[in-house]
Protein backbone atom coordinates (compact mmCIF):
# COMPACT_ATOMS: atom_id res chain seq x y z
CA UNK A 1 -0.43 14.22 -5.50
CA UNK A 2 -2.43 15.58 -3.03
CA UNK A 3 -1.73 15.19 0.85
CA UNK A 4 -4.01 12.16 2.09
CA UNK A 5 -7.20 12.75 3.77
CA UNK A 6 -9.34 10.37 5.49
CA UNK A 7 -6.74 7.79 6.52
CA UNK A 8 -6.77 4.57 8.96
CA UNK A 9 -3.76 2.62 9.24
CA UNK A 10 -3.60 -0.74 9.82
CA UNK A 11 0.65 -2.06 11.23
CA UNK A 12 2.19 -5.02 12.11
CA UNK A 13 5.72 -4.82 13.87
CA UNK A 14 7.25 -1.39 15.47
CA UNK A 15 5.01 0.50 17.81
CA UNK A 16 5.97 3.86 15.92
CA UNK A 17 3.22 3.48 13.02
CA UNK A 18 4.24 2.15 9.43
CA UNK A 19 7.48 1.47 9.78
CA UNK A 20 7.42 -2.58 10.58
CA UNK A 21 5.31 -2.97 7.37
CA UNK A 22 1.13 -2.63 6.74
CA UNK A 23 -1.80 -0.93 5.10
CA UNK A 24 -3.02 2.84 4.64
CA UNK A 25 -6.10 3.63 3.54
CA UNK A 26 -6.91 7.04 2.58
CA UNK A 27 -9.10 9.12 0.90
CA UNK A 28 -12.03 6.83 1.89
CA UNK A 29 -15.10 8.34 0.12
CA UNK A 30 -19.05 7.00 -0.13
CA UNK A 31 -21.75 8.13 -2.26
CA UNK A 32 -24.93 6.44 -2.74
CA UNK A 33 -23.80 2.92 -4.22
CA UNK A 34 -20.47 3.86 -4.54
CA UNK A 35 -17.66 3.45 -2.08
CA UNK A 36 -14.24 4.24 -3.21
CA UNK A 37 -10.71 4.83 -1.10
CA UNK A 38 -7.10 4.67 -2.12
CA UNK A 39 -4.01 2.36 -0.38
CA UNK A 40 -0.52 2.70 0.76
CA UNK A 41 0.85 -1.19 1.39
CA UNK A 42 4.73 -1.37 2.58
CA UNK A 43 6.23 -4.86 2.71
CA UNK A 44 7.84 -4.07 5.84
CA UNK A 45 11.98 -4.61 6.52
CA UNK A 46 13.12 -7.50 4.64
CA UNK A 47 14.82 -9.94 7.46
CA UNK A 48 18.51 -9.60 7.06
CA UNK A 49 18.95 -13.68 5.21
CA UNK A 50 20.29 -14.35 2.17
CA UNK A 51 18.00 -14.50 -1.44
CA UNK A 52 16.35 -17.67 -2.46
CA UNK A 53 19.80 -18.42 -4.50
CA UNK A 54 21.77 -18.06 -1.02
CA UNK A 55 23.90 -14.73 -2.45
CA UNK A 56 24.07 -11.69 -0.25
CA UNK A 57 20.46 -9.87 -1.03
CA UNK A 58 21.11 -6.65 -2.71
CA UNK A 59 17.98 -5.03 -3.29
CA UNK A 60 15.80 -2.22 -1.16
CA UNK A 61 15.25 -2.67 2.39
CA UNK A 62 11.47 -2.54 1.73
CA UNK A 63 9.08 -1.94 -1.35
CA UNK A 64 5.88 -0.02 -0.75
CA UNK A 65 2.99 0.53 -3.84
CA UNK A 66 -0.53 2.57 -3.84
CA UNK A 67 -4.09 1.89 -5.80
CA UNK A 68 -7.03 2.84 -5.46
CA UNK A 69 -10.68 0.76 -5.35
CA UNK A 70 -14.02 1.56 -6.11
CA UNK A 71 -17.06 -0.09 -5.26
CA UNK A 72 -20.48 -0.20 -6.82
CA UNK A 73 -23.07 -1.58 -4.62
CA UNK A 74 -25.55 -1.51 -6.83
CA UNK A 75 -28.03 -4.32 -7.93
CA UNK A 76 -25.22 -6.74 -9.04
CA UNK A 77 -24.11 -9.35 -6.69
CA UNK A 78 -20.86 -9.09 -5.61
CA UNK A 79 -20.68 -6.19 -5.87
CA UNK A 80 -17.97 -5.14 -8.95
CA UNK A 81 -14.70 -3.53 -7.74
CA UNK A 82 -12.10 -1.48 -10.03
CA UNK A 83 -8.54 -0.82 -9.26
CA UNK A 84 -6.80 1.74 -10.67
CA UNK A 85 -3.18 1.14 -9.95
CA UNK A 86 -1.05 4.51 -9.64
CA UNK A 87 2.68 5.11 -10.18
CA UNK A 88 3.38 6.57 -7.47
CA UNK A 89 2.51 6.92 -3.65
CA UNK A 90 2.29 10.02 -1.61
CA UNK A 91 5.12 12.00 0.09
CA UNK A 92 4.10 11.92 3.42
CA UNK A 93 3.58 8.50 3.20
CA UNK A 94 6.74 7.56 1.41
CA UNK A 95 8.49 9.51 3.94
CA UNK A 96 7.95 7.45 6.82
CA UNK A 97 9.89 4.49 5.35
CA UNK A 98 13.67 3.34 5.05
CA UNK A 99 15.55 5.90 2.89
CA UNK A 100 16.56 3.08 0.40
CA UNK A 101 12.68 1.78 0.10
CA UNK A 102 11.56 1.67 -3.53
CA UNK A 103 8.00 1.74 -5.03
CA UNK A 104 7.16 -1.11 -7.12
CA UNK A 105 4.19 -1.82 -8.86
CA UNK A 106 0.68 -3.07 -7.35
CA UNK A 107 1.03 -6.79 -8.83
CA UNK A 108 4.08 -7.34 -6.86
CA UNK A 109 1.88 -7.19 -3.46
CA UNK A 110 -0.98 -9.70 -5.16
CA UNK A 111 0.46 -12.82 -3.83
């Protein structure tokens, strides 16, 4: 994957950039009708509670995915959107989070 270009970052927590949880957009392109960009979402550090079941929680200290969007803005109202939901985020991204943070897939962040 290539390194990101274009990027605004969006953070809610820590004063140090992504690492209290947010958004990352990147690759931001426009062209005529079309506006596409690709994002980097991290949950964030889960609180230190116990799971909905009251057990110790086990899992990753955070989860972080990546997608990208594109946007025609032609004639049609809305305008139609596509999501193309990747695998995979990039390293320089991925490297700013908790050592134990694991990617998980797009839906998981869809509320």
């Amino acid at each position: 994957m290539a390194a990101p270009t274009g990027c605004a970052t969006e953070y809610h927590g820590y004063e140090s950039g992504i690492d209290g949880g947010g958004a990352i957009l990147y690759d931001v392109n426009s062209v005529g009708r079309m506006a596409s960009f690709s994002i980097f979402i991290a949950s964030g550090p889960r609180p230190n509670t116990a799971a909905d079941d009251g057990h110790a929680y086990r899992g990753p200290s955070e989860v972080y995915t990546c997608y990208a969007i594109a946007v025609d803005f032609g004639s049609e109202l809305p305008p139609s959107t596509d999501r193309t939901v990747f695998t995979g985020c990039p390293p320089t991204l991925v490297s700013q989070l908790a050592d134990d943070a694991v990617f998980a897939s797009a839906e998981v962040f869809d509320g």
